[in-house]
C-alpha atoms as a PDB file:
ATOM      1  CA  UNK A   1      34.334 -17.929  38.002  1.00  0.00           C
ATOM      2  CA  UNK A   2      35.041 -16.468  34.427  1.00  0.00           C
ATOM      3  CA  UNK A   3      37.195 -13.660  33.273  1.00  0.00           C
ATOM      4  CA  UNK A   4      34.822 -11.127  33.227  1.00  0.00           C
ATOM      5  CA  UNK A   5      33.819 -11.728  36.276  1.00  0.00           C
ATOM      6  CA  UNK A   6      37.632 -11.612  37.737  1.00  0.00           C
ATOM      7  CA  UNK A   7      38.027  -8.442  35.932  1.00  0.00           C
ATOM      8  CA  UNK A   8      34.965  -7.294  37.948  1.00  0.00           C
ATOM      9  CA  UNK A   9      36.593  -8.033  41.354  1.00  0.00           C
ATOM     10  CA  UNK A  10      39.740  -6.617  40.157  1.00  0.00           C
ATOM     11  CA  UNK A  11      37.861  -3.184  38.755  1.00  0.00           C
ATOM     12  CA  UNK A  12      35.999  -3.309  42.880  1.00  0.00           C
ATOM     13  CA  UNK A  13      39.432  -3.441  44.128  1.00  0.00           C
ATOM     14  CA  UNK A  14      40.861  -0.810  42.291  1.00  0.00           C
ATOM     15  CA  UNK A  15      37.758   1.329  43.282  1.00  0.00           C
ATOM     16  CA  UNK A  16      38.740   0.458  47.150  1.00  0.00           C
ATOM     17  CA  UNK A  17      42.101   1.705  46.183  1.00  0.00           C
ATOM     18  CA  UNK A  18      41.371   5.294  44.455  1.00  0.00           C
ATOM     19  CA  UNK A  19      38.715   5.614  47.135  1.00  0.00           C
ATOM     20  CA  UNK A  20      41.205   5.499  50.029  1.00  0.00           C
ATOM     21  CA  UNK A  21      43.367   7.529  48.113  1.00  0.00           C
ATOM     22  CA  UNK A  22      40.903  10.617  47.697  1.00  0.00           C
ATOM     23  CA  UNK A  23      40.913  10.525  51.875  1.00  0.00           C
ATOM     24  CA  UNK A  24      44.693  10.115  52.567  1.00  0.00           C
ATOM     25  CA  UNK A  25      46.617  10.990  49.156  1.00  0.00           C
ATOM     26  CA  UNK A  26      48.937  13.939  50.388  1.00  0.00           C
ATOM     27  CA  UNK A  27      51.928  13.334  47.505  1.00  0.00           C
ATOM     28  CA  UNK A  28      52.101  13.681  43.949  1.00  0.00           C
ATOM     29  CA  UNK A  29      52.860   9.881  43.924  1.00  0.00           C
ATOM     30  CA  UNK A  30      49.899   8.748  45.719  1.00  0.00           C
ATOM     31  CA  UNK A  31      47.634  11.121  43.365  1.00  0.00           C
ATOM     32  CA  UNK A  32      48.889   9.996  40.761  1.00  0.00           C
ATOM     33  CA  UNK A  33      47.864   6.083  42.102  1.00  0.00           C
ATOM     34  CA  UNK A  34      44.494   7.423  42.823  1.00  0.00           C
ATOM     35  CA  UNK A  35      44.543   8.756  39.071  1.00  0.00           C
ATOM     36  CA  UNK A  36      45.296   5.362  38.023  1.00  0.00           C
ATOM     37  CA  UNK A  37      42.791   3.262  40.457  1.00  0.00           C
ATOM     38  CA  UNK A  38      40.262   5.542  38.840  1.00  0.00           C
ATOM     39  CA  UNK A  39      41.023   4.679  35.644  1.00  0.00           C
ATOM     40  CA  UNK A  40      41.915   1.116  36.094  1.00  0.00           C
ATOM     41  CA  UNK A  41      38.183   0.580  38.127  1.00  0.00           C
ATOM     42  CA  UNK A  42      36.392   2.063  35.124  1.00  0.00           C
ATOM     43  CA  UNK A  43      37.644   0.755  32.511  1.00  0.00           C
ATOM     44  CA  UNK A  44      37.605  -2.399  33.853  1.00  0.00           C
ATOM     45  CA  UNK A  45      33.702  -1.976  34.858  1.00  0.00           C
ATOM     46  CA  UNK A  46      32.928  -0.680  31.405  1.00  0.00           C
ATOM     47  CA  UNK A  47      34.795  -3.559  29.777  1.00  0.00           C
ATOM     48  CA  UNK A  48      32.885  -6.259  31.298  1.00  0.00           C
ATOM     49  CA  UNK A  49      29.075  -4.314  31.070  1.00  0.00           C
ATOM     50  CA  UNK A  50      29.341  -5.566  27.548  1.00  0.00           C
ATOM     51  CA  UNK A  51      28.879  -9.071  28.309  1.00  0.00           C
ATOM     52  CA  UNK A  52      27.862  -9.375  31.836  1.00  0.00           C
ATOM     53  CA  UNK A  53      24.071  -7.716  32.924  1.00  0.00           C
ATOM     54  CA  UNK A  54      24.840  -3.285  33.730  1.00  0.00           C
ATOM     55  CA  UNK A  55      22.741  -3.786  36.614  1.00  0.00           C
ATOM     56  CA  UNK A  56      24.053  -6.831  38.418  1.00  0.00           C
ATOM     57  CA  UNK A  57      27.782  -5.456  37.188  1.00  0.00           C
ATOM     58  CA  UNK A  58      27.638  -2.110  38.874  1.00  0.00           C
ATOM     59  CA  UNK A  59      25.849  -3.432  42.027  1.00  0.00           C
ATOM     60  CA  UNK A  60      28.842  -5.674  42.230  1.00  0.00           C
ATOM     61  CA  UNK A  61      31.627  -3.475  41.713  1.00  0.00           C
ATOM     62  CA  UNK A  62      30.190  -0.766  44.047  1.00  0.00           C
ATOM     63  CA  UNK A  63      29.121  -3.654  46.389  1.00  0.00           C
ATOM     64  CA  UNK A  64      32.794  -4.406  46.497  1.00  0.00           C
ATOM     65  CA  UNK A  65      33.787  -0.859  46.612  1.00  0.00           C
ATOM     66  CA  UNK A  66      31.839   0.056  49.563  1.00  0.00           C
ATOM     67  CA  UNK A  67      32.581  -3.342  51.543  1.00  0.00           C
ATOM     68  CA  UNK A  68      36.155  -2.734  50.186  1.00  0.00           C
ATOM     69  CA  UNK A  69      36.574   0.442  51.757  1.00  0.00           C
ATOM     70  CA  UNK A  70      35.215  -0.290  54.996  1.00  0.00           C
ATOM     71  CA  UNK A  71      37.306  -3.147  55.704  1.00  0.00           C
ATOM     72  CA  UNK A  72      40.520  -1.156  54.449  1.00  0.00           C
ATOM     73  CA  UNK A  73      39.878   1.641  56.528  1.00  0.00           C
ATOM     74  CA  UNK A  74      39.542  -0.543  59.324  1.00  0.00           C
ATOM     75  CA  UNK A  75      42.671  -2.445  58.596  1.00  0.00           C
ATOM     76  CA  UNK A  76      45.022  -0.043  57.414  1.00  0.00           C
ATOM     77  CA  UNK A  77      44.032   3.245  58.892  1.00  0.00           C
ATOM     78  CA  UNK A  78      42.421   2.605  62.500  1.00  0.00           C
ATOM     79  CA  UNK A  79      38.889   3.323  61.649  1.00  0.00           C
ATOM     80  CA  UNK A  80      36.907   1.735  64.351  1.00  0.00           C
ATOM     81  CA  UNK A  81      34.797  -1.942  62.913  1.00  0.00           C
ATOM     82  CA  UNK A  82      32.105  -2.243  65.795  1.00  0.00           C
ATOM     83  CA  UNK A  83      29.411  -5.332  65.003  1.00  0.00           C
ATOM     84  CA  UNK A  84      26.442  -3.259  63.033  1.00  0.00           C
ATOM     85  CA  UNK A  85      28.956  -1.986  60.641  1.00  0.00           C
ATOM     86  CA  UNK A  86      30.363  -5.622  60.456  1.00  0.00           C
ATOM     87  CA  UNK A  87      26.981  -7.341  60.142  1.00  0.00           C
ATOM     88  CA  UNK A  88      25.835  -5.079  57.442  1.00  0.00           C
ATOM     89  CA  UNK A  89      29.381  -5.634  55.421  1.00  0.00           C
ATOM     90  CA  UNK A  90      28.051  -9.576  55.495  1.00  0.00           C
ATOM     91  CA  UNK A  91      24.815  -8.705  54.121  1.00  0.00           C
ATOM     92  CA  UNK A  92      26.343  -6.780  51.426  1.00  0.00           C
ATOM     93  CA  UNK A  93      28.414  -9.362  50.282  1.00  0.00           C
ATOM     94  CA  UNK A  94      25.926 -12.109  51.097  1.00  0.00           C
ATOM     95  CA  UNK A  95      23.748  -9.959  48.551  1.00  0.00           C
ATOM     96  CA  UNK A  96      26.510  -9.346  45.932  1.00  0.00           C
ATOM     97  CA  UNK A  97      27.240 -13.164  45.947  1.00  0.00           C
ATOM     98  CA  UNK A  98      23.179 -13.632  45.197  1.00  0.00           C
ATOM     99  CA  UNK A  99      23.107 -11.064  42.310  1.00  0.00           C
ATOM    100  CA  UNK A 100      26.098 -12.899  41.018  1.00  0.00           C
ATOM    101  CA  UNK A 101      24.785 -16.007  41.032  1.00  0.00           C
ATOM    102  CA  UNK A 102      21.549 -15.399  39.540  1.00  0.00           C
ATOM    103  CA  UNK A 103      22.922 -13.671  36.550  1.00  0.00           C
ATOM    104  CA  UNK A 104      22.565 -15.326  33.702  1.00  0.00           C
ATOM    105  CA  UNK A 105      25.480 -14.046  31.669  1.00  0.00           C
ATOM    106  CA  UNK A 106      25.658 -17.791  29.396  1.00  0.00           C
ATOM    107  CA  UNK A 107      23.350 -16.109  26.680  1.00  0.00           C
ATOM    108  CA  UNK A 108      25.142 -13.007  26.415  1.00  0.00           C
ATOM    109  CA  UNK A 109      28.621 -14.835  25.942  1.00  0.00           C
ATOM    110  CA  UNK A 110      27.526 -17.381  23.476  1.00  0.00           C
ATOM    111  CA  UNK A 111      25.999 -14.296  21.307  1.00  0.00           C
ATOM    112  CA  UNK A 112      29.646 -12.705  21.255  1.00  0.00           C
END
């Protein structure tokens, strides 16, 4: 897996982040962490759309914000994980993985 790519997962994680924190941010601190999970998330995202395909890109990083947030929510907050909501977390990421790997992002790099 590439850079851009890692950035990517790192940009989805971010998103999991500020997303959590718009639900349970109650101090100036933790605002300020969601302030800077937004940022981080986009930036990141629109870093890597200029190499990697906008389409594939954004269904990844919301792909990994939306599975993301489920499983934190579940995790670290109590929020109940009964099988549909599991099974259709596994298709999600069993569709991510699939957009991933029929991107063809060799092209694009070699152009740059």
């Amino acid at each position: 897996m590439n850079r851009k790519w890692m950035l990517l997962l790192a940009a989805g994680l971010c998103e999991v982040g500020w997303v959590a924190g718009l639900k349970h941010a109650s101090t100036v601190g933790e605002w300020a962490l969601t302030a800077l999970g937004i940022a981080l998330s986009f930036i990141g995202l629109i870093y890597v759309t200029r190499v990697l395909p906008v389409g594939t890109a954004y269904a990844v990083f919301t792909g990994i914000g939306a599975a993301g947030t489920v499983l934190a929510e579940s995790i670290f907050f109590n929020v109940e994980l009964d099988a549909g909501k599991l099974a259709l977390v596994i298709v999600m990421i069993i569709g991510i993985a699939g957009l991933k790997v029929t991107s063809d992002t060799k092209a694009r790099e070699v152009e740059e």
